[in-house]
N, C-alpha and C. Protein backbone atom coordinates (compact mmCIF):
# COMPACT_ATOMS: atom_id res chain seq x y z
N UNK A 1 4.82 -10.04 -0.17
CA UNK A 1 5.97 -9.16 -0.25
C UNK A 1 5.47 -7.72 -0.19
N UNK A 2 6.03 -7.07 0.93
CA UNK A 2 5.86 -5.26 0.84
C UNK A 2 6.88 -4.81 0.59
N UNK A 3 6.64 -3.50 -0.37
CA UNK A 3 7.92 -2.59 -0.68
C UNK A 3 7.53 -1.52 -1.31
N UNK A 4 8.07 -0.24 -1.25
CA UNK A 4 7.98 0.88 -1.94
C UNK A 4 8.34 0.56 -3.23
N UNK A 5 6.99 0.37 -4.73
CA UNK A 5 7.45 0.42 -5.90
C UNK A 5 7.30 1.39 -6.36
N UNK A 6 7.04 2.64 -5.86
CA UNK A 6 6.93 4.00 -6.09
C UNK A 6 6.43 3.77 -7.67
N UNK A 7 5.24 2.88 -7.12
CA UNK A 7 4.38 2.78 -8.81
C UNK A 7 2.84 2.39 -8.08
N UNK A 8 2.46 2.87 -9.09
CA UNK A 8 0.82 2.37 -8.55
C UNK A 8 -0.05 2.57 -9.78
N UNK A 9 -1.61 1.92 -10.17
CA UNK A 9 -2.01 1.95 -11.43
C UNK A 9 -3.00 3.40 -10.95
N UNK A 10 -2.30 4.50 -11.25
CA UNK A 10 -2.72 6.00 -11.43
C UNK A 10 -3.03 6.52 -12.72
N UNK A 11 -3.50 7.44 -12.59
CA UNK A 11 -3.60 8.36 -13.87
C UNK A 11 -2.23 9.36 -13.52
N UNK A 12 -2.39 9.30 -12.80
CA UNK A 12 -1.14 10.68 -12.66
C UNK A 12 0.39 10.06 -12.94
N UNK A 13 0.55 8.49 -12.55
CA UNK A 13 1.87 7.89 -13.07
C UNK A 13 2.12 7.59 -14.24
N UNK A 14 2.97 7.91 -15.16
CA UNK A 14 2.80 7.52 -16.69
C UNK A 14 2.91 6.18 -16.87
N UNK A 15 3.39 5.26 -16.15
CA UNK A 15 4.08 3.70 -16.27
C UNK A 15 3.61 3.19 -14.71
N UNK A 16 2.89 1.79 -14.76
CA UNK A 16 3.19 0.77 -13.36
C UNK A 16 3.69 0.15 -13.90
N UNK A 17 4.66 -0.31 -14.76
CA UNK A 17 5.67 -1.00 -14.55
C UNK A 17 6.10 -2.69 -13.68
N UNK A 18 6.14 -1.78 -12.17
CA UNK A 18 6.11 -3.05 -11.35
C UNK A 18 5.51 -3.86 -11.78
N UNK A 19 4.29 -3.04 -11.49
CA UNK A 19 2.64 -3.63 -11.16
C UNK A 19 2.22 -4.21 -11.97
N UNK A 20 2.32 -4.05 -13.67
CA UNK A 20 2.29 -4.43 -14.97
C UNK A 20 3.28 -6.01 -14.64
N UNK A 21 4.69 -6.66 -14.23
CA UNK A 21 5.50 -7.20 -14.07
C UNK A 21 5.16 -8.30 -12.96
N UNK A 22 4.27 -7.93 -11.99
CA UNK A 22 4.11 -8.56 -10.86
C UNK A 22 2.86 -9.21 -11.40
N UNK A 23 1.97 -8.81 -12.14
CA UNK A 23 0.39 -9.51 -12.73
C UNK A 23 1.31 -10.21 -13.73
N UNK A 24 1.48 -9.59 -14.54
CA UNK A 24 2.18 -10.47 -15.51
C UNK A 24 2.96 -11.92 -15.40
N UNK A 25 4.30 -11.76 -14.88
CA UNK A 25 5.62 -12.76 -14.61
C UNK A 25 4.94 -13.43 -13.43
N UNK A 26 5.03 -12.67 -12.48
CA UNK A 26 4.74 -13.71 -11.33
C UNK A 26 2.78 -13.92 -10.95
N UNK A 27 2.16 -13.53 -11.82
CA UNK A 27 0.22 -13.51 -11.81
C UNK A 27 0.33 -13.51 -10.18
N UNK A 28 0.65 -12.07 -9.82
CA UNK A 28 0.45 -11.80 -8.69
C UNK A 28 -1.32 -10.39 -8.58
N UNK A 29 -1.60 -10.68 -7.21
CA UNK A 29 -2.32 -9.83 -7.68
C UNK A 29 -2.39 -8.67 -6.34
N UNK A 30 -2.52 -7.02 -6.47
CA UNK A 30 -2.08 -6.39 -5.77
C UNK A 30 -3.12 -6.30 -4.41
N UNK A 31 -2.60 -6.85 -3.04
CA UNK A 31 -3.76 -6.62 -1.89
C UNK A 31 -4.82 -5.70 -1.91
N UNK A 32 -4.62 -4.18 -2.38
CA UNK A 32 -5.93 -3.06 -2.31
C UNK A 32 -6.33 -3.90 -3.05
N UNK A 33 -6.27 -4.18 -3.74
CA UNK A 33 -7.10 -3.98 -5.01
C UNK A 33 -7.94 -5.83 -4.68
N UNK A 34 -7.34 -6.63 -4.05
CA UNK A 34 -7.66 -7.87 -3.93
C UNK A 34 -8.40 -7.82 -2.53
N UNK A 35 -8.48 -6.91 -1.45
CA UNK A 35 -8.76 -7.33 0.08
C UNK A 35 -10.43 -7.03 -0.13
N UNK A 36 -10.89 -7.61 0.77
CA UNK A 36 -12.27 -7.51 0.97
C UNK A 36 -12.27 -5.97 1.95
N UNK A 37 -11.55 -5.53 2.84
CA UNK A 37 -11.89 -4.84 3.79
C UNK A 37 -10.70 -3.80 3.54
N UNK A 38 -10.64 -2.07 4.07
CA UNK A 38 -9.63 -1.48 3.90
C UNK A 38 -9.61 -0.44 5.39
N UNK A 39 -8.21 0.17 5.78
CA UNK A 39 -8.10 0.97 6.59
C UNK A 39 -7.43 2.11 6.22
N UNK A 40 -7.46 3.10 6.61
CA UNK A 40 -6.56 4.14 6.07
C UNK A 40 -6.16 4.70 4.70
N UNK A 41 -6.84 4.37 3.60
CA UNK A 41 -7.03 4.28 2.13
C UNK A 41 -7.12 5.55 2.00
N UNK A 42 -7.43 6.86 2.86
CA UNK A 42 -7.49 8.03 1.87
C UNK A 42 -5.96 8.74 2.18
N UNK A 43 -4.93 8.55 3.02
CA UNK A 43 -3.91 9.02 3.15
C UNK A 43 -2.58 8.41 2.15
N UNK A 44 -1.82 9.32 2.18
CA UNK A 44 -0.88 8.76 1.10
C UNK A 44 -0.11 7.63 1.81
N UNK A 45 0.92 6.72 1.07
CA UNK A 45 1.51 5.70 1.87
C UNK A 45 2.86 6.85 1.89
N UNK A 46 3.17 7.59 0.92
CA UNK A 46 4.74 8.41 1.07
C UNK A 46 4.32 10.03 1.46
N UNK A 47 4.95 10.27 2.84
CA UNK A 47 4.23 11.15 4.10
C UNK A 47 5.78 12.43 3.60
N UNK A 48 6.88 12.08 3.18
CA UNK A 48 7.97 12.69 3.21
C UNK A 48 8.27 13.55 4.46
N UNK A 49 8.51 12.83 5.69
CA UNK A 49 8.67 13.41 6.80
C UNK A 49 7.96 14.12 7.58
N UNK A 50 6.90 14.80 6.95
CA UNK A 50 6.16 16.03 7.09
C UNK A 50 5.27 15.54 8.35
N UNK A 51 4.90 15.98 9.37
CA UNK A 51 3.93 16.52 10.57
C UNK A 51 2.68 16.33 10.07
N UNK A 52 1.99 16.44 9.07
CA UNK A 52 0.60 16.31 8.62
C UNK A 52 0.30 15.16 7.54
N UNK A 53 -0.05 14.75 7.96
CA UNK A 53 -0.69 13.10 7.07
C UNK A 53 -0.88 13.72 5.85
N UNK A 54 -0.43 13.52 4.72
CA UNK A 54 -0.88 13.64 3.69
C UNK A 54 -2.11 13.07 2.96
N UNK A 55 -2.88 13.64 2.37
CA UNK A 55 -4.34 12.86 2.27
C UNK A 55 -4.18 12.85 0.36
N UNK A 56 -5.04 11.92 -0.32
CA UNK A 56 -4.83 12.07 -1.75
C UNK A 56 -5.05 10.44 -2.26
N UNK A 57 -4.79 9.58 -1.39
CA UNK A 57 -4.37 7.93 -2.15
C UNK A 57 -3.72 7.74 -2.60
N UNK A 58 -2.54 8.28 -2.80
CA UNK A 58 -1.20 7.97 -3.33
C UNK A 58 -0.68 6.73 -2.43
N UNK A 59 -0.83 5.25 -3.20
CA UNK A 59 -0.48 4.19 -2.72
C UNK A 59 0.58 3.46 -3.10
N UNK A 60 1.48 3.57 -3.32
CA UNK A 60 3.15 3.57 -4.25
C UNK A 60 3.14 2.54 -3.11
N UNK A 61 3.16 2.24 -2.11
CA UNK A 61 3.75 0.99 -1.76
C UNK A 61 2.78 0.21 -1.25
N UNK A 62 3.19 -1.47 -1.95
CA UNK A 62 2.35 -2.05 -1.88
C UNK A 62 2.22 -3.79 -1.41
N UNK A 63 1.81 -4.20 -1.52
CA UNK A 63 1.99 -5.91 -0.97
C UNK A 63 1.16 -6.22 -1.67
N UNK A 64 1.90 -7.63 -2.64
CA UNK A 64 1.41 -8.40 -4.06
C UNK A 64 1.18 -10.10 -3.22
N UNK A 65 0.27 -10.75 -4.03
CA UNK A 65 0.30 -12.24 -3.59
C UNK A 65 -0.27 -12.94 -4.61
N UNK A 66 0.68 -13.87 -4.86
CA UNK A 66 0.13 -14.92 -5.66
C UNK A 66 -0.79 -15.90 -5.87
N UNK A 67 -0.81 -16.79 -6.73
CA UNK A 67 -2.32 -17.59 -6.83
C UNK A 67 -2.18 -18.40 -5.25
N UNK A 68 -2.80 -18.69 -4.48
CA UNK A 68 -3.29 -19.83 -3.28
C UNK A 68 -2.95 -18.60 -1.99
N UNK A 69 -2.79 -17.22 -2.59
CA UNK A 69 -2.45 -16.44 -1.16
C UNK A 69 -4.18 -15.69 -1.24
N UNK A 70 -4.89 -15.69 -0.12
CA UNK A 70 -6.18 -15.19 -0.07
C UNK A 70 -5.96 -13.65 0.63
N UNK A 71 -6.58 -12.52 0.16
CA UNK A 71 -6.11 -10.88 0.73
C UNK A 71 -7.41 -10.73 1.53
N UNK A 72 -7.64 -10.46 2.90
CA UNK A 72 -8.75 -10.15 3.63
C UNK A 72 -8.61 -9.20 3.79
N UNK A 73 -7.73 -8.26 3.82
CA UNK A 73 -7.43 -7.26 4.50
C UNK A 73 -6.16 -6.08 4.22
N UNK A 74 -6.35 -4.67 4.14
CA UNK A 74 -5.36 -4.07 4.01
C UNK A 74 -5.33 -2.69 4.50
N UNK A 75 -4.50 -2.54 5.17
CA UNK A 75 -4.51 -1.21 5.89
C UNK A 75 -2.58 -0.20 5.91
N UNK A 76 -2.90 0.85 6.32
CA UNK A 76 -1.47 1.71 6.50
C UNK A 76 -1.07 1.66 7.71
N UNK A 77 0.09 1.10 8.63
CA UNK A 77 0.12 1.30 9.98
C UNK A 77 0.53 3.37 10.26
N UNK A 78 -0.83 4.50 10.55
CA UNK A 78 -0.17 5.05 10.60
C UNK A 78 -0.78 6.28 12.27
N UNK A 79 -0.30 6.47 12.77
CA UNK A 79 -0.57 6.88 14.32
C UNK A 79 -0.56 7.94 14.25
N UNK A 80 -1.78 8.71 13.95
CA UNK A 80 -2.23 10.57 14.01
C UNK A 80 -2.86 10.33 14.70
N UNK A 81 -3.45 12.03 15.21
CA UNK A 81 -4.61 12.91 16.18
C UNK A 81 -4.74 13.73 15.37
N UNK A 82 -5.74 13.76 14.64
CA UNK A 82 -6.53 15.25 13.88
C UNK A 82 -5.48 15.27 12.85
N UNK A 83 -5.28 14.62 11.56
CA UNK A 83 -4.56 14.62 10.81
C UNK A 83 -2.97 15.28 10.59
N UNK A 84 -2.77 14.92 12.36
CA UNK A 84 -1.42 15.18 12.39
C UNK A 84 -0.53 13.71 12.81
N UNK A 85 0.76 13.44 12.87
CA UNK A 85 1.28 12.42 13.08
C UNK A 85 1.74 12.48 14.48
N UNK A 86 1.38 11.75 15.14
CA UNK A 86 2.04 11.23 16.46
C UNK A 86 3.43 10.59 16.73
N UNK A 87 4.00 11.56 17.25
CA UNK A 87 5.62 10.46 17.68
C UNK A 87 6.50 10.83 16.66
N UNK A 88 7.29 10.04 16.98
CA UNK A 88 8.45 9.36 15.77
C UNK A 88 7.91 8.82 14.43
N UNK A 89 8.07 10.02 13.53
CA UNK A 89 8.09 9.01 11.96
C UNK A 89 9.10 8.41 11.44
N UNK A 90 9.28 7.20 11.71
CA UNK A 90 10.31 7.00 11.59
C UNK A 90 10.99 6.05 9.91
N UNK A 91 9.68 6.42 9.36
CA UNK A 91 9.90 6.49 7.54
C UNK A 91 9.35 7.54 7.02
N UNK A 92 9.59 7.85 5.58
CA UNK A 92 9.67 8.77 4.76
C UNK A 92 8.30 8.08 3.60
N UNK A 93 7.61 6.90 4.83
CA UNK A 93 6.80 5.99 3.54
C UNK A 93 6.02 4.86 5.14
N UNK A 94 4.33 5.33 5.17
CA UNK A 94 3.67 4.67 5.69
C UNK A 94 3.89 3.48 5.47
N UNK A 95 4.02 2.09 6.95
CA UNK A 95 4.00 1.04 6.43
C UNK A 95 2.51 0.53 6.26
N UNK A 96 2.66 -0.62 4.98
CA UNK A 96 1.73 -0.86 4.78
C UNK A 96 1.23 -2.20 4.84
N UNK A 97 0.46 -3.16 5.18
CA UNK A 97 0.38 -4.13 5.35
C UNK A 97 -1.22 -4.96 5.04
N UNK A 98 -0.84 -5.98 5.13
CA UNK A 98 -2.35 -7.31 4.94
C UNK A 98 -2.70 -8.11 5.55
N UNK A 99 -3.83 -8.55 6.08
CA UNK A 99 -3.99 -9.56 6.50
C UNK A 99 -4.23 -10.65 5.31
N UNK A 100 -3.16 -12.04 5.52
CA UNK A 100 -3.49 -13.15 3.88
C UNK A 100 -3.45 -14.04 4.60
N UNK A 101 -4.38 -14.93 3.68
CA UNK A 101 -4.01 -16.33 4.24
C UNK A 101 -3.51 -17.34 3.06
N UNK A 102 -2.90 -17.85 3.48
CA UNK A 102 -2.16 -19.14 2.23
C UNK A 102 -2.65 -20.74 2.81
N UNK A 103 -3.45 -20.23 1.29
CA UNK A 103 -4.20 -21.59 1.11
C UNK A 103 -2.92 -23.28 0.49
N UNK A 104 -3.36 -24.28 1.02
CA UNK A 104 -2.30 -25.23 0.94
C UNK A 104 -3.07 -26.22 0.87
């Protein structure tokens, strides 16, 4: 599951919440933090429209997986030249995604 929980385990957020809720209730566990491999990790996932990639790690949105889901992989889909954005942004929030595999 991906989604903006506009939470992440920061120092700068007072509460993850989600993230606290998703380990907890559902013993999910969060892809960064689970993938062997990463892409795009120093830019923020929430760009707020702006022309210039925001840089910092601000990772508020995220993709969780449960026990038998395996995380290889996690990256931001996001299309700059020289830390500017290319094209159409057409969110207010890098998507973000994983490569998993579900074990069965």
């Amino acid at each position: 599951m991906d989604a903006d929980y506009a939470s992440a385990p920061a120092s700068w957020l007072p509460d993850d919440s989600p993230g606290r809720l998703m380990r907890a209730l559902a013993g999910a566990n969060d892809s960064y933090w689970a993938a062997r491999a990463w892409r795009d990790d120093t830019w923020n996932t929430m760009n707020k429209y702006r022309r210039i990639v925001p840089v910092g790690s601000i990772l508020i949105d995220r993709v969780f997986g449960t026990a038998g889901v395996a995380m290889h992989y996690w990256a931001q889909g996001v299309h700059e030249y020289r830390g500017t954005f290319v094209g159409v942004i057409p969110s207010d929030h890098n998507p973000v995604y994983a490569d998993l595999s579900v074990q069965g």
